[in-house]
Protein backbone atom coordinates (compact mmCIF):
# COMPACT_ATOMS: atom_id res chain seq x y z
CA UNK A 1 92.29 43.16 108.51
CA UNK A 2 90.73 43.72 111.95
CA UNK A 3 88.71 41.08 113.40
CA UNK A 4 87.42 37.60 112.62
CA UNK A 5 86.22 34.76 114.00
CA UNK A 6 88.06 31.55 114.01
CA UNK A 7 86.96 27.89 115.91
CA UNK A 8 84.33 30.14 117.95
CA UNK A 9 87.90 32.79 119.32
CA UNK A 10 87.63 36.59 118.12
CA UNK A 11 91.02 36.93 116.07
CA UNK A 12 92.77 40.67 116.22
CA UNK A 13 95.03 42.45 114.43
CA UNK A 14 98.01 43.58 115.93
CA UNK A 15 100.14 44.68 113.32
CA UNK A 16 103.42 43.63 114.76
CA UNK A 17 102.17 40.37 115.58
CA UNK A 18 99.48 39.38 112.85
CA UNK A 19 95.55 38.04 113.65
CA UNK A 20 96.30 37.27 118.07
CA UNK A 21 93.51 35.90 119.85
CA UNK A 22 91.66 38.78 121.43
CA UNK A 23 91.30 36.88 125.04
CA UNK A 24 95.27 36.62 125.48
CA UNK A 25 95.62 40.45 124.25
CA UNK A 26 93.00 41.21 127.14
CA UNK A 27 94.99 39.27 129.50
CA UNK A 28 98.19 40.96 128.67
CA UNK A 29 97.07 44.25 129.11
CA UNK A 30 95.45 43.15 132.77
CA UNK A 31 98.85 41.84 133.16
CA UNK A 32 100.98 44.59 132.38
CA UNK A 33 102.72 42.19 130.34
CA UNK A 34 103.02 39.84 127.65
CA UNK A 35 102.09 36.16 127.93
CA UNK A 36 104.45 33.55 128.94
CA UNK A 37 105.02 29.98 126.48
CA UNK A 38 103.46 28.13 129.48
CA UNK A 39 100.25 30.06 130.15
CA UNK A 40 96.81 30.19 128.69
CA UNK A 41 94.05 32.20 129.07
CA UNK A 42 90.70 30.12 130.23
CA UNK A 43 87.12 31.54 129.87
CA UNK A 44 85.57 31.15 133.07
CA UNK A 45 81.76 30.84 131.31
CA UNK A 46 83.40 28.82 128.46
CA UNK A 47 82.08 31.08 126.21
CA UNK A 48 85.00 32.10 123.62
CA UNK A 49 83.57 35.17 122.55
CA UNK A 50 83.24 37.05 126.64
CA UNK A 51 86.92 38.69 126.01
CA UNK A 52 85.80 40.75 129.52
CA UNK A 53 89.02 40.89 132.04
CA UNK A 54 86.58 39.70 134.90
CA UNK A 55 85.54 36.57 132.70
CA UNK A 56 89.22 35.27 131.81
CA UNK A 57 92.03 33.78 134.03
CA UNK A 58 95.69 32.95 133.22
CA UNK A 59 96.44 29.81 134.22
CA UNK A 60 99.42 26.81 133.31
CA UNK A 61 98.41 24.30 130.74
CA UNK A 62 98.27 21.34 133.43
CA UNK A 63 96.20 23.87 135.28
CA UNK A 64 94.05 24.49 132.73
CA UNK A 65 93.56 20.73 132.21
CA UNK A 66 92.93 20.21 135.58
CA UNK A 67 89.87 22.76 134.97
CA UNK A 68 88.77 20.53 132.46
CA UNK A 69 89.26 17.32 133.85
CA UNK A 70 85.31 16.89 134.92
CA UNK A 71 84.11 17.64 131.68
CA UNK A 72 86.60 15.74 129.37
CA UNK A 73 86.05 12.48 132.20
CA UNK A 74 82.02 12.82 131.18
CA UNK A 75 82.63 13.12 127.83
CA UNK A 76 84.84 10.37 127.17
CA UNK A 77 82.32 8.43 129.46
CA UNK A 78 79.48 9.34 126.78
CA UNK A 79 80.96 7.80 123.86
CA UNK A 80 79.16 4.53 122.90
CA UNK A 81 81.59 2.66 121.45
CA UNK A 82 84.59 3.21 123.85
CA UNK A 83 85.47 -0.21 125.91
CA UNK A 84 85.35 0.39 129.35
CA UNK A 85 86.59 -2.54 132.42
């Protein structure tokens, strides 16, 4: 068991829980408490692998999309075949 890497996220083993993504367990423990249904844990440098409490904030999903808004508007801008007017 231990760790692993899965879609770029460092997996742990907790062995009450199974294979928990390390950033939310990193989280929790700066929270004092467990994770709510609503919240996720963004990477401030968008790299998934910087689990450091400094690098990670807990935010609502609509927050979180919010975050990404900038990014996802480019991206879907970039696509060559998508219709635009």
């Amino acid at each position: 068991m231990g760790r692993k890497l899965v879609s770029g996220y460092v997996m742990v083993w907790v062995d009450d829980r199974g294979y928990i993504q390390e950033h939310r367990l990193v989280a929790e423990k700066s929270l004092g408490r467990m994770l709510r249904a609503d919240e996720v844990v963004h990477h401030r440098n968008e790299i998934r692998t910087d689990n450091r409490p400094e690098n990670l904030a807990v935010m609502t999903r609509a927050e979180h999309m919010n975050e990404h808004r900038d990014t996802l508007v480019t991206a879907r801008k970039a696509v060559p075949w998508r219709k635009t007017g």
